[in-house]
N, C-alpha and C. Protein backbone atom coordinates (compact mmCIF):
# COMPACT_ATOMS: atom_id res chain seq x y z
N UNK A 1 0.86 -1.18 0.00
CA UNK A 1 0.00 0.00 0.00
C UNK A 1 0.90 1.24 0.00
N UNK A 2 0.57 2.04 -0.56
CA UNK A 2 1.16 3.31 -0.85
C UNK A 2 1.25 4.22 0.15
N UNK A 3 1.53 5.09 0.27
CA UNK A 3 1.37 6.68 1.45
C UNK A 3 0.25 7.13 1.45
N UNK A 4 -0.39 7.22 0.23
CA UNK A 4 -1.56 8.49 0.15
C UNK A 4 -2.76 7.27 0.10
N UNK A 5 -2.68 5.97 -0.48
CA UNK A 5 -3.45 4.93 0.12
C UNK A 5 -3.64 4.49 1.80
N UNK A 6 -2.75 4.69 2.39
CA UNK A 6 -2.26 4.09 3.76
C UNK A 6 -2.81 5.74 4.57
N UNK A 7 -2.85 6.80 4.31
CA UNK A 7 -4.01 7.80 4.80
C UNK A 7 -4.67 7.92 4.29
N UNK A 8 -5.55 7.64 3.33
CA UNK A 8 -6.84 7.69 3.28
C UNK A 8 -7.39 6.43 3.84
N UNK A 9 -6.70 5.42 4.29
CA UNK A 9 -7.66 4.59 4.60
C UNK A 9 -7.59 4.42 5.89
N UNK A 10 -6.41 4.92 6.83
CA UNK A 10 -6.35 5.03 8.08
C UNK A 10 -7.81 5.84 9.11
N UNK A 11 -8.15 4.96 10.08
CA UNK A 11 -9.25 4.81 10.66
C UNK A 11 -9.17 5.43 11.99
N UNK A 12 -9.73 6.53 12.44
CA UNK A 12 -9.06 6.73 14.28
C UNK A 12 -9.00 4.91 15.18
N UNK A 13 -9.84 4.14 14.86
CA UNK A 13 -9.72 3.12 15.54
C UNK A 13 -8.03 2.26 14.94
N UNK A 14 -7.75 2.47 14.21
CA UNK A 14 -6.19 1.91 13.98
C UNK A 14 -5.02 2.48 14.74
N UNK A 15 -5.32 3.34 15.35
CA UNK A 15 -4.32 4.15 16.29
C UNK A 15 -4.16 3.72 17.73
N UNK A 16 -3.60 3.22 18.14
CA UNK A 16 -3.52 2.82 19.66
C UNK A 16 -2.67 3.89 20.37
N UNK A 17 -4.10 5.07 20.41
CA UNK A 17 -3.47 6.57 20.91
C UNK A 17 -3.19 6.61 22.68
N UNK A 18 -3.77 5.65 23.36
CA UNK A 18 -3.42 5.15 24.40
C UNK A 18 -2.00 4.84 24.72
N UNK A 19 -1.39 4.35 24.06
CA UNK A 19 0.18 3.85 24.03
C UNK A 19 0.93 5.07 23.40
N UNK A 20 1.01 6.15 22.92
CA UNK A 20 1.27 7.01 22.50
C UNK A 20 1.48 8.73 23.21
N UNK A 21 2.44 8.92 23.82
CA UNK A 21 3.15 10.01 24.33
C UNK A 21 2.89 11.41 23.58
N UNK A 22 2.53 12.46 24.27
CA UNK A 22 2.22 13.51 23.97
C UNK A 22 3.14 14.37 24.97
N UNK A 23 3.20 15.95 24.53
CA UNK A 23 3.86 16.86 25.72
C UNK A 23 3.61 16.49 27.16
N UNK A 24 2.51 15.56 27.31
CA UNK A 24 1.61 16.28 28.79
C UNK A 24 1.62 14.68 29.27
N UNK A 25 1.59 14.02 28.47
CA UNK A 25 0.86 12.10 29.00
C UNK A 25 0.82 11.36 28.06
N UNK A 26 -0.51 10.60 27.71
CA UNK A 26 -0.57 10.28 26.41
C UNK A 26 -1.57 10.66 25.63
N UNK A 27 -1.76 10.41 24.22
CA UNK A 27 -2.79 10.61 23.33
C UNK A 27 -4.01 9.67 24.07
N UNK A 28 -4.25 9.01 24.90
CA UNK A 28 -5.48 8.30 24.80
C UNK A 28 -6.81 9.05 25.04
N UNK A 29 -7.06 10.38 25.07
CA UNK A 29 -8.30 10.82 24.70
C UNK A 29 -8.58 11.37 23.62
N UNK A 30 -7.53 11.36 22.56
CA UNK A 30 -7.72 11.85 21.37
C UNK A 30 -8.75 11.75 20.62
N UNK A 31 -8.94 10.30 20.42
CA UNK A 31 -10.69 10.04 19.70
C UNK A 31 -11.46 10.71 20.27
N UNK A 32 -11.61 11.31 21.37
CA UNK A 32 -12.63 12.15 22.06
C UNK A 32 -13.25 13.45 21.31
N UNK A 33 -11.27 14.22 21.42
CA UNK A 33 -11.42 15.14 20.62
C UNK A 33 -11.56 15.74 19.87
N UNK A 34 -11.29 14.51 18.71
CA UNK A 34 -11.39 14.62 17.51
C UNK A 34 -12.63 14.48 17.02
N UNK A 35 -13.36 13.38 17.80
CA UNK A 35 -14.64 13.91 17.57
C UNK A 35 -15.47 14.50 17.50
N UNK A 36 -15.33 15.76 18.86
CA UNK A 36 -15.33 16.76 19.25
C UNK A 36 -15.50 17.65 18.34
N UNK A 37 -14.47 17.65 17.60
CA UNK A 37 -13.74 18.73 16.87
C UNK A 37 -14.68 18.67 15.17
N UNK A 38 -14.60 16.94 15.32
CA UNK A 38 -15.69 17.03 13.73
C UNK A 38 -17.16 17.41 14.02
N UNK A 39 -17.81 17.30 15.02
CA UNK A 39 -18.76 17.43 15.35
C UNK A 39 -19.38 19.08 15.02
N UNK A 40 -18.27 19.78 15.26
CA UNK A 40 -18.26 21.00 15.31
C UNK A 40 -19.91 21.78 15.37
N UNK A 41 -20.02 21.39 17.21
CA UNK A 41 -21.41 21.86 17.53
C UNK A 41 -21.59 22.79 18.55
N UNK A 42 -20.44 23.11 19.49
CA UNK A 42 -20.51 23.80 20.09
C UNK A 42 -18.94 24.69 20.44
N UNK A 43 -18.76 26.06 19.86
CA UNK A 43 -17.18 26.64 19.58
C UNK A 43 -16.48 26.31 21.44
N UNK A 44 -17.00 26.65 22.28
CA UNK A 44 -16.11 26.48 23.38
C UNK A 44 -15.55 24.73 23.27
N UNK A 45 -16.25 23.78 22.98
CA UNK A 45 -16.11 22.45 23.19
C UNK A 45 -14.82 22.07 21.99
N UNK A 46 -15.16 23.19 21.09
CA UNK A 46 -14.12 22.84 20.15
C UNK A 46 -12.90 23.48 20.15
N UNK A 47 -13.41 24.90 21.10
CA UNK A 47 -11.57 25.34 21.20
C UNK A 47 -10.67 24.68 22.48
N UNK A 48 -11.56 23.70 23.42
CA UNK A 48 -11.31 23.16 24.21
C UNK A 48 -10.88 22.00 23.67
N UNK A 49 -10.99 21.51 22.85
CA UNK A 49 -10.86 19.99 22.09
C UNK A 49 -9.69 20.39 21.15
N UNK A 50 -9.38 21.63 20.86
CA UNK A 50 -8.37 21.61 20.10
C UNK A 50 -6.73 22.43 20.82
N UNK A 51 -7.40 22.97 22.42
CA UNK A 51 -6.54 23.03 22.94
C UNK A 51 -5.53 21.36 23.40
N UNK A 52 -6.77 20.74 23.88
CA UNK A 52 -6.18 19.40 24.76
C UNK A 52 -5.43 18.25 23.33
N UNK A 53 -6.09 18.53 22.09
CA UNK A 53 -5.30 17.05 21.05
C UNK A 53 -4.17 18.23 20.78
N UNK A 54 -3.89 19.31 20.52
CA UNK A 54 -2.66 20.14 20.16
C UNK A 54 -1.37 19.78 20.61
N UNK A 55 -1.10 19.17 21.78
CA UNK A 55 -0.28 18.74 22.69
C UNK A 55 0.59 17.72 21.99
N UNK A 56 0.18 17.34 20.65
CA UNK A 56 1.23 16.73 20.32
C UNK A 56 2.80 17.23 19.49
N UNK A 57 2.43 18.60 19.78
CA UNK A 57 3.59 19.77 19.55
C UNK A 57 3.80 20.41 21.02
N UNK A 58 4.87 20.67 21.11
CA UNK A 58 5.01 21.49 21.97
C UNK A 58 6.85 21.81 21.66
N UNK A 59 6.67 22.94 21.85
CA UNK A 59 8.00 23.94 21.81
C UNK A 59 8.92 23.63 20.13
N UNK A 60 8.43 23.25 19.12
CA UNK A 60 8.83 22.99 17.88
C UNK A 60 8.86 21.26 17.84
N UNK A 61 8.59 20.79 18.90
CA UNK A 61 8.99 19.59 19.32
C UNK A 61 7.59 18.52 18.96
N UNK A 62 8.07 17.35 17.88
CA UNK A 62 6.48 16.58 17.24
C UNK A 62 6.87 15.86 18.73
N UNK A 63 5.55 14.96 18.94
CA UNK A 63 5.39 14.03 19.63
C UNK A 63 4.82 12.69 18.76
N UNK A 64 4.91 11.34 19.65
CA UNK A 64 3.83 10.37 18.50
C UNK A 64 2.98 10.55 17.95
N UNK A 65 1.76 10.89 18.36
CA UNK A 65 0.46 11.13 17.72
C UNK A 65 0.46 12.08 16.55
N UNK A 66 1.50 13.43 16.56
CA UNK A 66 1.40 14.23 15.70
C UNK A 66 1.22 14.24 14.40
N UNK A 67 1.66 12.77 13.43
CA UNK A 67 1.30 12.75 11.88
C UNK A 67 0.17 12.47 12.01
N UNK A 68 -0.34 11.13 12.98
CA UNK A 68 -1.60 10.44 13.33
C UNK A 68 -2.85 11.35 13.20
N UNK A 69 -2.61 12.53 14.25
CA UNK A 69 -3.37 12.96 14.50
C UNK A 69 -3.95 14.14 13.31
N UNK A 70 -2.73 14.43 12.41
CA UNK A 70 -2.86 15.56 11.55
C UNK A 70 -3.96 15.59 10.55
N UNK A 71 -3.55 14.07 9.89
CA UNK A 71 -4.27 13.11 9.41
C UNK A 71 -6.37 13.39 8.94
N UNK A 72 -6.46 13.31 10.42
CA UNK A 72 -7.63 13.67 10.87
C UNK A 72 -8.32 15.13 11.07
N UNK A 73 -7.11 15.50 11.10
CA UNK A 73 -7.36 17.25 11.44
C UNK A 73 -7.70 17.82 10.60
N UNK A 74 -6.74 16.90 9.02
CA UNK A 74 -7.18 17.61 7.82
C UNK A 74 -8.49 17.43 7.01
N UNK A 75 -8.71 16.04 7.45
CA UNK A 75 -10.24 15.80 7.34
C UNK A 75 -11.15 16.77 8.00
N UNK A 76 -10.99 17.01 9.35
CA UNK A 76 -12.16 17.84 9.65
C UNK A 76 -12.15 19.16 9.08
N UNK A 77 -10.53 19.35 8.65
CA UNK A 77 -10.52 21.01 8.25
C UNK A 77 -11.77 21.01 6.52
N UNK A 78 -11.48 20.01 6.31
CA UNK A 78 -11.92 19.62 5.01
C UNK A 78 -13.36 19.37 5.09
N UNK A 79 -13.92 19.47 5.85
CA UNK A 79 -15.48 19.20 6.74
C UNK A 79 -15.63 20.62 6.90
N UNK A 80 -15.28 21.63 7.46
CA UNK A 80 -15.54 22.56 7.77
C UNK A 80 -16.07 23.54 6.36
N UNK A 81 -14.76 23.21 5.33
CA UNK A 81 -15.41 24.00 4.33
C UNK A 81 -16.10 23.95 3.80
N UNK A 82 -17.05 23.14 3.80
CA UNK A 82 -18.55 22.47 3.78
C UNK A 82 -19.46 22.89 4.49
N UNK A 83 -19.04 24.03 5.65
CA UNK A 83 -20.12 24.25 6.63
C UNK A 83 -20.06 25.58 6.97
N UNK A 84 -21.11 26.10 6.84
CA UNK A 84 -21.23 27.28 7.18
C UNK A 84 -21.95 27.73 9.22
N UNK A 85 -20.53 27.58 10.00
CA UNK A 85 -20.81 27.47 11.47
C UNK A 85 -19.70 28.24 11.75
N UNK A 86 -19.93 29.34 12.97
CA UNK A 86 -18.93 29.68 13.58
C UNK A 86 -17.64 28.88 13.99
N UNK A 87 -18.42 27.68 14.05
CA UNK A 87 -17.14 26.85 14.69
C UNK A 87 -16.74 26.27 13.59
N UNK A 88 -16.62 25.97 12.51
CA UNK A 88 -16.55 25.44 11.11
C UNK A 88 -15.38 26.46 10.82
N UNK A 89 -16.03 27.96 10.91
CA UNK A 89 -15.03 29.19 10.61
C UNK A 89 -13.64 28.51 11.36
N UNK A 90 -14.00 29.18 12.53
CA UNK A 90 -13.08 29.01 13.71
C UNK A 90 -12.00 27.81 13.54
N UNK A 91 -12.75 26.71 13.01
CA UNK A 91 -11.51 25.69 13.11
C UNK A 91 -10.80 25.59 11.75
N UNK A 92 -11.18 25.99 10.68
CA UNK A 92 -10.46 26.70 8.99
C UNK A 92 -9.93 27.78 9.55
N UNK A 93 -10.01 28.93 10.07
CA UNK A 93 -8.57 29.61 10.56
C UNK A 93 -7.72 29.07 11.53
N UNK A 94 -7.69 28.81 12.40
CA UNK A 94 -7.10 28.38 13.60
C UNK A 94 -6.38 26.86 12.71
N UNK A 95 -6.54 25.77 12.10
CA UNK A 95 -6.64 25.02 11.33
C UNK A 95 -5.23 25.71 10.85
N UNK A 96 -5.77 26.20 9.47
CA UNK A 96 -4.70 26.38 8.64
C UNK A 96 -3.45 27.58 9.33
N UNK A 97 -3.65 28.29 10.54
CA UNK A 97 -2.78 28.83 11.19
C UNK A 97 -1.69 27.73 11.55
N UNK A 98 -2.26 27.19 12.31
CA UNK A 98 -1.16 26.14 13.29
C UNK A 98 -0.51 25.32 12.01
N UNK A 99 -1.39 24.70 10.54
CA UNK A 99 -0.58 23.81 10.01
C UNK A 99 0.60 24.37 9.25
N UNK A 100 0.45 25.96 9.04
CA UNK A 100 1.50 26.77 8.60
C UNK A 100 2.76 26.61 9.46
N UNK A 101 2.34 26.75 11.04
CA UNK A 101 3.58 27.13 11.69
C UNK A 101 4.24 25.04 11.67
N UNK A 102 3.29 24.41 11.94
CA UNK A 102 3.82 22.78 11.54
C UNK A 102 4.81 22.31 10.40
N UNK A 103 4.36 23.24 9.29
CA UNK A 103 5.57 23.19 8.02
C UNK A 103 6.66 24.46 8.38
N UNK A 104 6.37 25.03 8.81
CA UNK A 104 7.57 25.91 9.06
C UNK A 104 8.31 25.11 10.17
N UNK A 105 7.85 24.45 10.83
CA UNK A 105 8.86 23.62 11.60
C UNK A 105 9.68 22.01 10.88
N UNK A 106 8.66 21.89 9.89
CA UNK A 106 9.51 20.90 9.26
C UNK A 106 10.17 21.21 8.08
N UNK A 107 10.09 22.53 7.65
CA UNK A 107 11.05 23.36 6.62
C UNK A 107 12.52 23.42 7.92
N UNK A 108 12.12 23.74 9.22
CA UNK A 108 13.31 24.26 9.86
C UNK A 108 14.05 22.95 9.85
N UNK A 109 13.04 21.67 9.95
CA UNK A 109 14.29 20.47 10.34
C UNK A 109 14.34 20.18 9.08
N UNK A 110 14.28 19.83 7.77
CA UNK A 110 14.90 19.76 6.61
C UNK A 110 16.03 20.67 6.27
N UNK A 111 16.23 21.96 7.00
CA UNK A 111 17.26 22.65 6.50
C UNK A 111 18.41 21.54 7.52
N UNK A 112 18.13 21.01 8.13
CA UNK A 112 19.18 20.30 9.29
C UNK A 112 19.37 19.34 8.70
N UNK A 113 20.58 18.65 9.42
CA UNK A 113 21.28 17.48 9.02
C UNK A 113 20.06 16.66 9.65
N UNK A 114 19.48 15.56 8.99
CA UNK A 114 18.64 14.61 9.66
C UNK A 114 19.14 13.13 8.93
N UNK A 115 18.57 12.48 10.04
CA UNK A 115 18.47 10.93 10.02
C UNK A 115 17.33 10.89 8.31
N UNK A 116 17.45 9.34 7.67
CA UNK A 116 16.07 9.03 7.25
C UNK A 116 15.00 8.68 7.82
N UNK A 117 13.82 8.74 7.24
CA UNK A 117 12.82 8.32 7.53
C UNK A 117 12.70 7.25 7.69
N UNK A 118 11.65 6.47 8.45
CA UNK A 118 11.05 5.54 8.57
C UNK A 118 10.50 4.57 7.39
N UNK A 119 10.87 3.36 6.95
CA UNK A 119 10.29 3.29 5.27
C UNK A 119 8.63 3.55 5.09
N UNK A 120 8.01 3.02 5.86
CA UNK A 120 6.61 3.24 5.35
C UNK A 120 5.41 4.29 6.89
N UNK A 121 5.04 4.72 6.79
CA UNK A 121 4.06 5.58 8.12
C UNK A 121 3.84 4.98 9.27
N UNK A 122 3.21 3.82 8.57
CA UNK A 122 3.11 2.80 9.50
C UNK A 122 3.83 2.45 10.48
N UNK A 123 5.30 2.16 9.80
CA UNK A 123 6.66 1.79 11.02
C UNK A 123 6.20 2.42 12.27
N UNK A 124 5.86 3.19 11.75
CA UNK A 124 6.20 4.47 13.50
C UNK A 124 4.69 3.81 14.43
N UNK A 125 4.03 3.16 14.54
CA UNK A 125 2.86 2.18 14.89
C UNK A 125 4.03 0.73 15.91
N UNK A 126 4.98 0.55 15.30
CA UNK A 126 5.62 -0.62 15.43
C UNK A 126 5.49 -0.78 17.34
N UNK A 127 5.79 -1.48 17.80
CA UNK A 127 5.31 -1.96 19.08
C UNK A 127 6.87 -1.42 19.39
N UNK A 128 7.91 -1.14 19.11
CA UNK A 128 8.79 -0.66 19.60
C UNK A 128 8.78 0.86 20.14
N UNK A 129 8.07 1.51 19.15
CA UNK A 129 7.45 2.85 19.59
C UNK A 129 6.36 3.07 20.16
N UNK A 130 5.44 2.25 21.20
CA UNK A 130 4.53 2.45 21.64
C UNK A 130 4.99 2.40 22.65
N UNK A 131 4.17 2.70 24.05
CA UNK A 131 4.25 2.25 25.54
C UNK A 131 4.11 1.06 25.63
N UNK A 132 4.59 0.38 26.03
CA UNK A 132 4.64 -0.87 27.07
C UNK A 132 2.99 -1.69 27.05
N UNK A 133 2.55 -2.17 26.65
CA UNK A 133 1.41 -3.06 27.02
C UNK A 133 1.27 -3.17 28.98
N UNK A 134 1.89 -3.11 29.40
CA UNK A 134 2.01 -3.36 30.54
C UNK A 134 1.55 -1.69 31.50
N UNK A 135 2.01 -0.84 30.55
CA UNK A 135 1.46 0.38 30.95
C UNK A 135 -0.30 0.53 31.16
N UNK A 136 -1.10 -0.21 29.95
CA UNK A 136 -2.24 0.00 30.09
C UNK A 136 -2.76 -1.03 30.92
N UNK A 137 -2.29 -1.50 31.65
CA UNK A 137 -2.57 -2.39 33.33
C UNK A 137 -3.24 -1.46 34.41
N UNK A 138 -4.52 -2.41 34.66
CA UNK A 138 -4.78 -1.39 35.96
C UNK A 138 -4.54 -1.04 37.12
N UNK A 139 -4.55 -0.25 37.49
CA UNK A 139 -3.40 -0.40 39.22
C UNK A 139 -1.97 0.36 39.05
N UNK A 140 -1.28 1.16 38.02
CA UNK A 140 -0.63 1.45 37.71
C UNK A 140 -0.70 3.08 38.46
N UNK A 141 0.58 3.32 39.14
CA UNK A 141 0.05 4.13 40.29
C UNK A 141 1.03 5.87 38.92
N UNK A 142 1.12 6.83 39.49
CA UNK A 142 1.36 8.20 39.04
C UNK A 142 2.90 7.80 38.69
N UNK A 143 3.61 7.01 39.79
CA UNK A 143 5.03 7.15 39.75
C UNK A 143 5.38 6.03 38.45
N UNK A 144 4.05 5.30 38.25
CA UNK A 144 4.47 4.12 36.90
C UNK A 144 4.67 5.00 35.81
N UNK A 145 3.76 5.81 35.68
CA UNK A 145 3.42 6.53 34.50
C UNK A 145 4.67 7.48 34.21
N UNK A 146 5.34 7.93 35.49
CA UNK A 146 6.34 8.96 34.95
C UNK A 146 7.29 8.40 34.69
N UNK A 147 7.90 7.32 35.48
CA UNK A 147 8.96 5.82 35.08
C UNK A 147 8.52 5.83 33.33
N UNK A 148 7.31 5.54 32.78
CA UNK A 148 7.19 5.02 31.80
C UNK A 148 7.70 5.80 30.56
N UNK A 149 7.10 7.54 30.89
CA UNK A 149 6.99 8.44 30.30
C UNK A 149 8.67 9.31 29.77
N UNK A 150 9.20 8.85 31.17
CA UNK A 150 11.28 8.70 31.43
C UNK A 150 11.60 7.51 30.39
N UNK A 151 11.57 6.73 30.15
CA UNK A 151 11.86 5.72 29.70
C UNK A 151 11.70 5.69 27.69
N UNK A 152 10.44 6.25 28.21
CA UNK A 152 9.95 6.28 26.19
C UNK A 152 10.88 7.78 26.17
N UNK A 153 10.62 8.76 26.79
CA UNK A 153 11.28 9.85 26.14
C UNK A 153 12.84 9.57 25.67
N UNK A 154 14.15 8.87 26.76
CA UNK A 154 15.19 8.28 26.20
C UNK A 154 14.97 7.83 25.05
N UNK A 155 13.85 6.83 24.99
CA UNK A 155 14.23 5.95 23.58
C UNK A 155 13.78 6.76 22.42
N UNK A 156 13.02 8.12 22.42
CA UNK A 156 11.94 8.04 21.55
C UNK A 156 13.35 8.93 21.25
N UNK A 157 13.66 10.11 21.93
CA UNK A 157 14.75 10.96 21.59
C UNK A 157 16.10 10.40 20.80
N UNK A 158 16.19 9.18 21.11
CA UNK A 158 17.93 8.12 20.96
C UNK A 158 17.66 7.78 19.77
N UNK A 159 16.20 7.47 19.03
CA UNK A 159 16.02 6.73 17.65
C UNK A 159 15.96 7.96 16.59
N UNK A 160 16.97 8.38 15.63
CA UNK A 160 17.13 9.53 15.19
C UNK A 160 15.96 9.09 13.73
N UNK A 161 15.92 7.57 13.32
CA UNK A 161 14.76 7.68 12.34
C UNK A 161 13.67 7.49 12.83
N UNK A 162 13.02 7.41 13.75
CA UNK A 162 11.97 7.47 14.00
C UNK A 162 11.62 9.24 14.55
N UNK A 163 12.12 9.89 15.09
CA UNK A 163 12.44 11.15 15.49
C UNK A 163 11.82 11.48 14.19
N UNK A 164 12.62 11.80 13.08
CA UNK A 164 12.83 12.25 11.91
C UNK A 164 11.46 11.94 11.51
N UNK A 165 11.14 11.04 11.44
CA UNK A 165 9.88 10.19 10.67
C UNK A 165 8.63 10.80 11.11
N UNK A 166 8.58 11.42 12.42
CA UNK A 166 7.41 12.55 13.01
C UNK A 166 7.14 13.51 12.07
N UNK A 167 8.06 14.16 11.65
CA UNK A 167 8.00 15.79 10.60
C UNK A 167 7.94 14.83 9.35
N UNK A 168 8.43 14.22 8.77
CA UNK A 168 8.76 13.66 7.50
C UNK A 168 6.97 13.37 7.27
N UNK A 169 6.70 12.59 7.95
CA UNK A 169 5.04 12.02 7.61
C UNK A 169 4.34 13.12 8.00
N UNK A 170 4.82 14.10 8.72
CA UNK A 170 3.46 15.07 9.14
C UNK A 170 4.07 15.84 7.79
N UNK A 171 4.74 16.37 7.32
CA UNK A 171 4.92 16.99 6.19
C UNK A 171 4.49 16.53 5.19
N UNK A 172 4.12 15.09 5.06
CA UNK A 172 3.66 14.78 3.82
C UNK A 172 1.91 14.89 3.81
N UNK A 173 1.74 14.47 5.10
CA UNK A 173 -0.27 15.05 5.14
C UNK A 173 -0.36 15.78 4.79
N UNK A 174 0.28 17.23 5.34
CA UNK A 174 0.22 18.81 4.96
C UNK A 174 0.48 19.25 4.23
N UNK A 175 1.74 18.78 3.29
CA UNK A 175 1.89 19.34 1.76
C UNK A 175 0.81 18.94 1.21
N UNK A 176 -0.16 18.00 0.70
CA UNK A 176 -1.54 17.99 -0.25
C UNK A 176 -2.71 18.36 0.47
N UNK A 177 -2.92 19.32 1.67
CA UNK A 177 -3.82 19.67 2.07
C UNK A 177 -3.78 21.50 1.53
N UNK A 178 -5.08 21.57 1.06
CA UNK A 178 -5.52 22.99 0.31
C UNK A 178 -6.03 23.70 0.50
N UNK A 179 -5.38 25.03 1.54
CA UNK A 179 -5.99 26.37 2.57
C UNK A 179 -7.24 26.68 1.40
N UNK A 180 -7.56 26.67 0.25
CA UNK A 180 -8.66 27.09 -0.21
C UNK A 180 -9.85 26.70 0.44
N UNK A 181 -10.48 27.71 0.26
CA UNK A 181 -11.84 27.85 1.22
C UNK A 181 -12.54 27.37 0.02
C-alpha cells in the first residue's frame, strides 16, 4: 500500500493513541477530541478539544500522535469547508494557522542534518514505539506513569529515524492539504 493509500484509509480506531506520548501524558483521549472537533457543535467544546489534542507539539517539538493525529485534522478542516458554522469558521482559521507554523517547523528540520525516515508511516505504529502493554494495566500508580513516560522519552529521543519520521510524515499530510476555502 502506498502513502496516500495508507491515509486515506487510516481509521481513528487503527491508532492505539493510548500507548502514545504527547507533551503532557498520552494521546489516549484523542478520539474524544477529535470527535469533538468534527462534530463542530458547540465553539467552546471545540476550542477546548483543540486546545487538549494540540499537545502533540510542543515547543517545535512533534510528539507520537502528531502525523496520526494531523491526518484527521485535515479531514475535519476539510469538513468545515462544507459548513457554514462559527465553529466550522473558527476551526479553517485556527486550522490552517497552526498547520503553517507545523511546516515551518519541518522546513526548519529539513534545513538540518537529519536521520532518514522511517520506510513506510506505518513503522512508527511498530510496538517498539509504543508504551509498554504493561502500561495499560490497571493499578498502575502516578510514579508508573512517569517511570514510563522517562523511559519512552530516552528511547523516543535516541532513535534519530523514527524522530525524523514525526516531521517527514506530518509533512507529507500537509503538503496535499488545500488552505482554499
Amino acid at each position: 500500500m502506498d502513502i496516500k493509500e495508507y491515509i486515506n484509509s487510516l481509521n481513528i480506531d487503527d491508532i492505539p493513541w493510548n500507548r502514545m506520548v504527547t507533551a503532557y501524558g498520552t494521546a489516549e483521549k484523542y478520539p474524544e477530541y477529535l470527535s469533538i472537533l468534527d462534530k463542530m457543535e458547540n465553539l467552546d467544546e471545540v476550542k477546548n478539544a483543540w486546545n487538549k489534542i494540540s499537545d502533540f507539539e510542543h515547543q517545535s517539538t512533534m510528539f507520537a500522535p502528531a502525523p496520526f493525529a494531523l491526518v484527521f485534522l485535515v479531514r475535519i478542516c476539510e469538513k468545515a469547508k462544507k459548513t457554514d458554522t462559527p465553529e466550522a469558521k473558527w476551526i479553517i482559521e485556527k486550522f490552517n494557522e497552526d498547520f503553517d507554523y507545523y511546516l515551518e517547523i519541518l522546513d526548519d528540520t529539513e534545513s538540518m542534518e537529519h536521520a532518514e525516515p522511517l520506510p513506510s508511516f506505518s513503522d512508527m505504529l511498530d510496538e517498539e514505539y509504543l508504551l509498554p502493554e504493561e502500561y495499560l494495566a490497571e493499578g498502575l500508580t502516578e510514579d508508573d506513569l512517569e517511570d514510563y513516560l522517562e523511559e519512552y522519552d530516552e528511547s523516543f529521543m535516541s532513535d534519530e529515524n523514527y524522530f525524523y519520521s514525526l516531521y517527514y510524515y506530518l509533512g507529507i499530510v500537509l503538503k496535499d492539504y488545500d488552505k482554499k476555502i
